[in-house]
C-alpha atoms as a PDB file:
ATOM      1  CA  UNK A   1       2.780  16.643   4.737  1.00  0.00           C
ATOM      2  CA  UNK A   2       1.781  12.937   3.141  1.00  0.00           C
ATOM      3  CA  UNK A   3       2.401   9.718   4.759  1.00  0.00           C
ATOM      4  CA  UNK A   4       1.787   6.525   3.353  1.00  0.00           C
ATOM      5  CA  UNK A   5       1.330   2.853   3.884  1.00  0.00           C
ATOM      6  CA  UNK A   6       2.761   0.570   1.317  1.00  0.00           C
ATOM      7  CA  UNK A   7       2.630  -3.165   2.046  1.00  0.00           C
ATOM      8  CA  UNK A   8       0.781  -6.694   0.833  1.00  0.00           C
ATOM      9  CA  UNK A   9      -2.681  -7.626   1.357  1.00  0.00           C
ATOM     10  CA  UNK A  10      -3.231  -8.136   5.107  1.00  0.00           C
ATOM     11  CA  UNK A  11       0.246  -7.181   6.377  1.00  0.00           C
ATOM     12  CA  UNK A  12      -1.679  -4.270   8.709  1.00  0.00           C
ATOM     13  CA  UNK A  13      -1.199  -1.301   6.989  1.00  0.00           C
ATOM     14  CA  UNK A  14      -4.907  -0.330   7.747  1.00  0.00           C
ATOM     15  CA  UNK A  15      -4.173  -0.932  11.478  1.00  0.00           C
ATOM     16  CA  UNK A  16      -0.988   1.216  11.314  1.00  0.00           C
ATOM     17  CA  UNK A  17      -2.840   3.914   9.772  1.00  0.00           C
ATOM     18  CA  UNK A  18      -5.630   4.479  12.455  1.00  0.00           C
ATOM     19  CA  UNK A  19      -2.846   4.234  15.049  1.00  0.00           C
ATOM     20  CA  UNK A  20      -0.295   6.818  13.677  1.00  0.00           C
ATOM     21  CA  UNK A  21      -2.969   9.097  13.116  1.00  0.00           C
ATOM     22  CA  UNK A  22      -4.140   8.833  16.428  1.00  0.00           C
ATOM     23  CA  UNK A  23      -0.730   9.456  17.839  1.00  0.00           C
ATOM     24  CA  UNK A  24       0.146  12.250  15.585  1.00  0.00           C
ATOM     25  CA  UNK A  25      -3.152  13.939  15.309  1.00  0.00           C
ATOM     26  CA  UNK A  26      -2.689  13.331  11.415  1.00  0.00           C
ATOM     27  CA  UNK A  27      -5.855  12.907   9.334  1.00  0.00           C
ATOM     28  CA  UNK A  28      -6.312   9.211   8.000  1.00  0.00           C
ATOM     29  CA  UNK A  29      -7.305   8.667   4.552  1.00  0.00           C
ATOM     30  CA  UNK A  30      -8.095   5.031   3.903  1.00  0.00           C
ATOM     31  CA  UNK A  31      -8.305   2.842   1.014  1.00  0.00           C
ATOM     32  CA  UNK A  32     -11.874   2.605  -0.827  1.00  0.00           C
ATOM     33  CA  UNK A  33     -11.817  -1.355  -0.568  1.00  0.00           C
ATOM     34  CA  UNK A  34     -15.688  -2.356   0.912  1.00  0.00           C
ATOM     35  CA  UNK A  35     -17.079   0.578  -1.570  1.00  0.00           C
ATOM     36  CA  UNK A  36     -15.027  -1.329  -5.258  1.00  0.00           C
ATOM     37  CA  UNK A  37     -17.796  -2.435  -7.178  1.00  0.00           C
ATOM     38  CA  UNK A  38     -15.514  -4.775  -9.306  1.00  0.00           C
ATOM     39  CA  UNK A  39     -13.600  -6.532  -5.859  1.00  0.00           C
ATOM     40  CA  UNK A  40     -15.954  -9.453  -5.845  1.00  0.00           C
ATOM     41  CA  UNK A  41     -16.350  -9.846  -9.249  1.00  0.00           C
ATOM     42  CA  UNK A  42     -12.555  -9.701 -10.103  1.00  0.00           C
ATOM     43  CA  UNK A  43     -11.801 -12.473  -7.372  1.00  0.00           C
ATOM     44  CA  UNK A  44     -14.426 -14.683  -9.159  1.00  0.00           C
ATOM     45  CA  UNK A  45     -12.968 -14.028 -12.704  1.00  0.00           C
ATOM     46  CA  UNK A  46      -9.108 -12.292 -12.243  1.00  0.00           C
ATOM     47  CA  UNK A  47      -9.142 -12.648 -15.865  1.00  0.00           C
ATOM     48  CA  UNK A  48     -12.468 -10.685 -16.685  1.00  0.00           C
ATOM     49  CA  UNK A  49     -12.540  -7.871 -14.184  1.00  0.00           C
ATOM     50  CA  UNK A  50      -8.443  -7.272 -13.825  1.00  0.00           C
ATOM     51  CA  UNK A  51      -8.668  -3.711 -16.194  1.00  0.00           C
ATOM     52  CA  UNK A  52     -11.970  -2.940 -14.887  1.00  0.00           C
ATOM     53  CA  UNK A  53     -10.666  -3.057 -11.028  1.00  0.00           C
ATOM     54  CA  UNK A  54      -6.994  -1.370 -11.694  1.00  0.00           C
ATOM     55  CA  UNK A  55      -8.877   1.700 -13.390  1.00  0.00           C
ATOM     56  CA  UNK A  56     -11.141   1.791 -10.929  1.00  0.00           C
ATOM     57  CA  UNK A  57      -8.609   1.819  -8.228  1.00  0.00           C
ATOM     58  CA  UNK A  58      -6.189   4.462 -10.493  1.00  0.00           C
ATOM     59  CA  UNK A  59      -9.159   6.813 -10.261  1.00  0.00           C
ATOM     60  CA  UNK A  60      -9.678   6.745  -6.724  1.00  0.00           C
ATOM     61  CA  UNK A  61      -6.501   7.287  -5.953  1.00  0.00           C
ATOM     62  CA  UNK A  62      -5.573   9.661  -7.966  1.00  0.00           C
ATOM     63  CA  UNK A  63      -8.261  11.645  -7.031  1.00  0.00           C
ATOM     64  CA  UNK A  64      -6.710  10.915  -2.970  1.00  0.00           C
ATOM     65  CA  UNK A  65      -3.690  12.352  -4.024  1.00  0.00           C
ATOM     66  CA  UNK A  66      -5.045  15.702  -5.759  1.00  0.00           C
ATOM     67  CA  UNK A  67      -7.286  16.081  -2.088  1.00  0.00           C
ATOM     68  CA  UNK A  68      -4.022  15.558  -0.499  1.00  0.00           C
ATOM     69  CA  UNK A  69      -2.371  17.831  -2.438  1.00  0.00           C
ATOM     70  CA  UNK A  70      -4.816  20.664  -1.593  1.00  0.00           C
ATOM     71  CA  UNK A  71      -4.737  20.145   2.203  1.00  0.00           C
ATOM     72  CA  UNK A  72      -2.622  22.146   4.927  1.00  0.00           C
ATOM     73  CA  UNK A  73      -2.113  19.425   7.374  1.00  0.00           C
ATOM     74  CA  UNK A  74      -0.769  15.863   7.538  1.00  0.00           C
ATOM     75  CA  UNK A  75      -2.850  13.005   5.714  1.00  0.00           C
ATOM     76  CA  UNK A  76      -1.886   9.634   6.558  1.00  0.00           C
ATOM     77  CA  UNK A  77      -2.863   7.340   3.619  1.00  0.00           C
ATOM     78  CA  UNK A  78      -3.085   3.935   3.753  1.00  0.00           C
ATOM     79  CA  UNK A  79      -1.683   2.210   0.133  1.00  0.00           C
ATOM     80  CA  UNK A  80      -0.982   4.587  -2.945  1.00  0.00           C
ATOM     81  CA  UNK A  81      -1.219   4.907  -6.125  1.00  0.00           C
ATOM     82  CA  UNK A  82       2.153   3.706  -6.755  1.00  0.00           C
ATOM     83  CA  UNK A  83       1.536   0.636  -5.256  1.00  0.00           C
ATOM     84  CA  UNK A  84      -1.529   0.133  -7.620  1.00  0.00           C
ATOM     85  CA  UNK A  85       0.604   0.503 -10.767  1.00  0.00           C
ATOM     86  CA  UNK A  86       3.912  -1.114 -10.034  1.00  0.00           C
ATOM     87  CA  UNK A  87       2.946  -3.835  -7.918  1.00  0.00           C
ATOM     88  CA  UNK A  88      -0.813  -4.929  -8.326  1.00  0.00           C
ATOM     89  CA  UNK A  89      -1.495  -3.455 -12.065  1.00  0.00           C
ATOM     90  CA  UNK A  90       2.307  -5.685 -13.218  1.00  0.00           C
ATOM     91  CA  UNK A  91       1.537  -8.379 -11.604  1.00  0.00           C
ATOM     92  CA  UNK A  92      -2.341  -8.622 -13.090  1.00  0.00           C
ATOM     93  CA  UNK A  93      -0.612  -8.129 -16.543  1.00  0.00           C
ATOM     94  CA  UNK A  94       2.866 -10.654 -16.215  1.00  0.00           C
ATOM     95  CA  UNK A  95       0.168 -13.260 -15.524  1.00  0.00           C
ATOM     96  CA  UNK A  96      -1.612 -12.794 -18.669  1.00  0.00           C
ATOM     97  CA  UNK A  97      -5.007 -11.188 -16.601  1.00  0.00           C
ATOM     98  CA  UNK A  98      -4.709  -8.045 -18.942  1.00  0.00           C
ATOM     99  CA  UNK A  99      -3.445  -7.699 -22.846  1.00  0.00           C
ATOM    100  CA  UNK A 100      -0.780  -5.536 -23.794  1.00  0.00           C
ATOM    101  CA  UNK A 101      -2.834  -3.076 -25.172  1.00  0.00           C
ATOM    102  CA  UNK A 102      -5.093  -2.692 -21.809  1.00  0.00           C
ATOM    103  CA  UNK A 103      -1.600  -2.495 -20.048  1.00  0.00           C
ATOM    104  CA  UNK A 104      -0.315  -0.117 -21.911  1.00  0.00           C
ATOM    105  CA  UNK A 105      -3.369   2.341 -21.953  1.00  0.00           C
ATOM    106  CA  UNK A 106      -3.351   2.034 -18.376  1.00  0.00           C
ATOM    107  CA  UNK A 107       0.288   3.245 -18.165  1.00  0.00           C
ATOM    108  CA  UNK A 108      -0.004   5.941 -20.402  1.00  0.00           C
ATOM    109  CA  UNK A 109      -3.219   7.481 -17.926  1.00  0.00           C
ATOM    110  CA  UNK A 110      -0.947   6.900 -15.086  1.00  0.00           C
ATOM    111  CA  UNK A 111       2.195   8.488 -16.486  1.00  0.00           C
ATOM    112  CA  UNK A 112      -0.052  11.844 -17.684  1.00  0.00           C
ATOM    113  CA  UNK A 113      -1.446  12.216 -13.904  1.00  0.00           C
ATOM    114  CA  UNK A 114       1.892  11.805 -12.614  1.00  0.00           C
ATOM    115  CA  UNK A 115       2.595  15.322 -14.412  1.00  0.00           C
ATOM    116  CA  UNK A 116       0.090  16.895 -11.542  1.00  0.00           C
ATOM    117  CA  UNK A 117       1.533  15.197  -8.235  1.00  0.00           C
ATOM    118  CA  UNK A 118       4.221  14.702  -6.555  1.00  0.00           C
ATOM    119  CA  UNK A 119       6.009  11.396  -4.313  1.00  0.00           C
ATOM    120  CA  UNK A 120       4.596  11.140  -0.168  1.00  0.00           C
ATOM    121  CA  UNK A 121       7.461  12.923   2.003  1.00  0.00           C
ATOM    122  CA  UNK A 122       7.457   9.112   3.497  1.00  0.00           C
ATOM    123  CA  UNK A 123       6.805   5.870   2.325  1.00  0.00           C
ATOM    124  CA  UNK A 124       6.391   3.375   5.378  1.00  0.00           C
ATOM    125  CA  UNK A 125       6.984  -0.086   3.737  1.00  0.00           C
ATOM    126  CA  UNK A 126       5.279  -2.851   5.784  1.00  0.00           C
ATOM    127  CA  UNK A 127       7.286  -6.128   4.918  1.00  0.00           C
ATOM    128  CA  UNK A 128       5.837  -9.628   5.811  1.00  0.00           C
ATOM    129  CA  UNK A 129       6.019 -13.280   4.733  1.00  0.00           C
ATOM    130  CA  UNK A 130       3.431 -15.110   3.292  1.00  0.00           C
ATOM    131  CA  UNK A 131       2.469 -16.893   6.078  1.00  0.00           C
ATOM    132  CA  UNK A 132       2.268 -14.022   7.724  1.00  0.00           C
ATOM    133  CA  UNK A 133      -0.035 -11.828   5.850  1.00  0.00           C
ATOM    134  CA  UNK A 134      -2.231 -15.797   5.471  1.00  0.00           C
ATOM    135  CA  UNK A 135      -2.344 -15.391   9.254  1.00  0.00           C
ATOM    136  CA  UNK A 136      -3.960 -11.744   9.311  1.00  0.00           C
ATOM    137  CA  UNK A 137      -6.290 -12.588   6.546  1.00  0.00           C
ATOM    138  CA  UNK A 138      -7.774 -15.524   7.715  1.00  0.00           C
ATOM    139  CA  UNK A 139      -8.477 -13.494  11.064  1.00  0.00           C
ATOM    140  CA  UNK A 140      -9.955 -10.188   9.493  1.00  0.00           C
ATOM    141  CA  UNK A 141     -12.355 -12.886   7.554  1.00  0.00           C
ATOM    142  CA  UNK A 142     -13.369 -11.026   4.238  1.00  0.00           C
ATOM    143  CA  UNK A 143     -14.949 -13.348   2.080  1.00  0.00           C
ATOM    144  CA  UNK A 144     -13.380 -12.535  -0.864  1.00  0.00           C
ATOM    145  CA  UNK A 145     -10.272 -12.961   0.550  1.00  0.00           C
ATOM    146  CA  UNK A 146     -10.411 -16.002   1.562  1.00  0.00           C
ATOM    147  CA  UNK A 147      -9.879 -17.558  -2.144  1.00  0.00           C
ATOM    148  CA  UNK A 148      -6.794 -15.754  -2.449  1.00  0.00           C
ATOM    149  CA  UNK A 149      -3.514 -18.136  -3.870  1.00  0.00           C
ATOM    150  CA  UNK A 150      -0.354 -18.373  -1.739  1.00  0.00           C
ATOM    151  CA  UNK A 151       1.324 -17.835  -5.247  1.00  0.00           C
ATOM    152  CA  UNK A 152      -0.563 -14.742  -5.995  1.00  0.00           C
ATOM    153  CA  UNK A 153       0.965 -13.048  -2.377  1.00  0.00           C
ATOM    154  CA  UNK A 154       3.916 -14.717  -3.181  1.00  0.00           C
ATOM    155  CA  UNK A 155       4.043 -12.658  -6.461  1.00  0.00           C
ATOM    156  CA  UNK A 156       2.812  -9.348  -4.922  1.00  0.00           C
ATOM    157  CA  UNK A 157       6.105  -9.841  -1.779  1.00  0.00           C
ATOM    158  CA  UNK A 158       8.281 -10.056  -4.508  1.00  0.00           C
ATOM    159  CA  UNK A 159       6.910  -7.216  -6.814  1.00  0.00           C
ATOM    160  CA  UNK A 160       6.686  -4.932  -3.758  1.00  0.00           C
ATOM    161  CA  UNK A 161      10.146  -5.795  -2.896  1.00  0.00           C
ATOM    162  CA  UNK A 162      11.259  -4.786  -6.495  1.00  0.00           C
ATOM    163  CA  UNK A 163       8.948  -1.612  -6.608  1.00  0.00           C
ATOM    164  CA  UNK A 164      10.695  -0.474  -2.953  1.00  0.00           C
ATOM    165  CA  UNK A 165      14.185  -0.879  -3.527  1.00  0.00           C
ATOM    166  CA  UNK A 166      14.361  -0.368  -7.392  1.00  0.00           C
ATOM    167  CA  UNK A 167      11.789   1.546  -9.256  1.00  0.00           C
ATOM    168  CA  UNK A 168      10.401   3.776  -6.165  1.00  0.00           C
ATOM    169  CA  UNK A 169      12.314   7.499  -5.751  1.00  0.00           C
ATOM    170  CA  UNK A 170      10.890   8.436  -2.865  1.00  0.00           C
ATOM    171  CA  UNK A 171      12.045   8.747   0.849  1.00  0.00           C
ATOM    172  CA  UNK A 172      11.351   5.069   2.296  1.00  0.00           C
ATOM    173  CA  UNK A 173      11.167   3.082   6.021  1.00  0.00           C
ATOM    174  CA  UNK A 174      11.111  -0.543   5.528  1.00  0.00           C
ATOM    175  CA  UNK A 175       9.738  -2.473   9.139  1.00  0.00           C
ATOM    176  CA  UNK A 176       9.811  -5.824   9.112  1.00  0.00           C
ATOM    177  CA  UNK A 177       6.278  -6.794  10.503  1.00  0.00           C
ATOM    178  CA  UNK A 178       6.491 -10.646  11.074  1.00  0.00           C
ATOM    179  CA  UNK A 179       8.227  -9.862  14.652  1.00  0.00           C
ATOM    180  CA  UNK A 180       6.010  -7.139  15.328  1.00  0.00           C
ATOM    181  CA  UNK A 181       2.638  -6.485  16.675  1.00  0.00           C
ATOM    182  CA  UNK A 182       2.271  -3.057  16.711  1.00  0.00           C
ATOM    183  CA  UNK A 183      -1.537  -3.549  17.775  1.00  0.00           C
ATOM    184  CA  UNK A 184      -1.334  -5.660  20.464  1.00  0.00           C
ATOM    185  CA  UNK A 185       2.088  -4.437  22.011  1.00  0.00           C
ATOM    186  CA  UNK A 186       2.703  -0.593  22.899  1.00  0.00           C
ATOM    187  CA  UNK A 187       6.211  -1.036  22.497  1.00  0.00           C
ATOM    188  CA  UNK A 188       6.380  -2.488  19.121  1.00  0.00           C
ATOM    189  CA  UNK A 189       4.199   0.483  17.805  1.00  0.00           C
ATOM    190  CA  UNK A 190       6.635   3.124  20.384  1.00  0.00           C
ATOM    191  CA  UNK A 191       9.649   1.567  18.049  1.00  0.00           C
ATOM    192  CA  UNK A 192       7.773   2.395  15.076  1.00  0.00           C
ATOM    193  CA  UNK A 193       7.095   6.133  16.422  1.00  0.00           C
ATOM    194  CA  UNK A 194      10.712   6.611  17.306  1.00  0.00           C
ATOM    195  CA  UNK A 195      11.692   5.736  13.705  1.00  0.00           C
ATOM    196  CA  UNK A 196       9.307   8.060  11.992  1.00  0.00           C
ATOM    197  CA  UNK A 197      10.183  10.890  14.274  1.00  0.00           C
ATOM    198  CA  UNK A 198      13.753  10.513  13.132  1.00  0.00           C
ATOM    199  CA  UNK A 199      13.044  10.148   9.772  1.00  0.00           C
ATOM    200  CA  UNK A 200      10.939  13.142   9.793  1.00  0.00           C
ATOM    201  CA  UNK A 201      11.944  15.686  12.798  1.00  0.00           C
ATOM    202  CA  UNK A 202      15.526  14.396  13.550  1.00  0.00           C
ATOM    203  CA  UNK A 203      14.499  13.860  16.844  1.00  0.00           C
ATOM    204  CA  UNK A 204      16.260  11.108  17.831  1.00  0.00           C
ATOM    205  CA  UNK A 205      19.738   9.043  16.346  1.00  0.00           C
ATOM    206  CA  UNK A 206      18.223   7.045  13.055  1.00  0.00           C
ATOM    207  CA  UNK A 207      17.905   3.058  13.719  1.00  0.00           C
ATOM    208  CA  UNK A 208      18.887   0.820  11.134  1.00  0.00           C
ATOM    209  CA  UNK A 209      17.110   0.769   7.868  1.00  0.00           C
ATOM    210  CA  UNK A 210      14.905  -2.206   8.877  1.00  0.00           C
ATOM    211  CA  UNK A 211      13.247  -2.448  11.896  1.00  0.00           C
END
């Protein structure tokens, strides 16, 4: 079975990761963010690196979900590849940080290795305002993400909105995170729990589509 975390930049989907998999006993399979050797270099020049970094993330992550593919137990992942494409990848390229032509090579790779996988068997969709996600960064402290634009999360909410509820086919659970600390508070992450063992045992009567 596949699991995934979808959300923004710092809205804890690293955090959620290490504690489902702890709970469940599932493996966790993070993203390759300290290892990018284009990260640093694309937050200095977005215009520059912005091809560079997306096909460097599309590779990675494709090759996540072939490993996933292969395994015979649970892997909870933390972002995917969809994510990369629909929300990060259109966003670089509707503010003019990649040409047409890059953009549309990119698509075409990403269309041909969709032929080879298939969708998680749930999408958990961390939702949280601007401020919110601000908050987290500015605690976790990476440098280069400390130059980061309101706009530019701004942008990413509202693609990752649009990629959720209109262009993803998969089986989704939005949780609203900006009333939740799942890290700090066993009974925030204990609603979380109860959700996904509904959604994926039956275990319990579903709560609303929103938590």
């Amino acid at each position: 079975m596949h699991i995934a975390i979808a959300g923004n930049i710092g809205s804890g989907k690293s955090s959620l990761t290490r504690l489902l998999a702890k709970h469940y006993g599932w493996e966790p399979r993070y993203e390759a963010v300290d290892g990018n050797p284009y990260l640093e270099d694309y937050y200095r020049d977005i215009h520059r690196w912005s091809f560079n970094l997306e096909v460097y993330f599309l590779k990675e992550r494709f090759r996540d979900l072939i490993a996933i593919s292969q395994t015979d137990h649970t892997i909870i992942q933390d972002r995917t590849i969809f994510e990369g494409v629909y929300v990060f990848m259109a966003n670089n390229h509707a503010m003019g940080n990649l040409t047409d032509r890059d953009y549309d090579t990119y698509m075409e790779l990403f269309q041909q290795m969709m032929s080879l996988v298939k969708l998680p068997d749930l999408m958990i969709y961390l939702r949280a305002s601007v401020p919110h996600l601000v908050s987290n960064i500015q605690q976790r402290g990476r440098d280069y993400e400390q130059t980061i634009q309101l706009e530019y999360l701004q942008n990413l909410n509202e693609r990752y909105d649009d990629f959720i509820y209109h262009k993803y086919q998969g089986r989704v659970m939005t949780v609203e995170k900006d009333q939740l600390d799942f890290i700090h508070q066993p009974k925030d992450l204990s609603q979380i729990i109860d959700r996904i063992d509904s959604e994926l045992f039956g275990l319990f009567s579903p709560h609303n589509s929103h938590l």
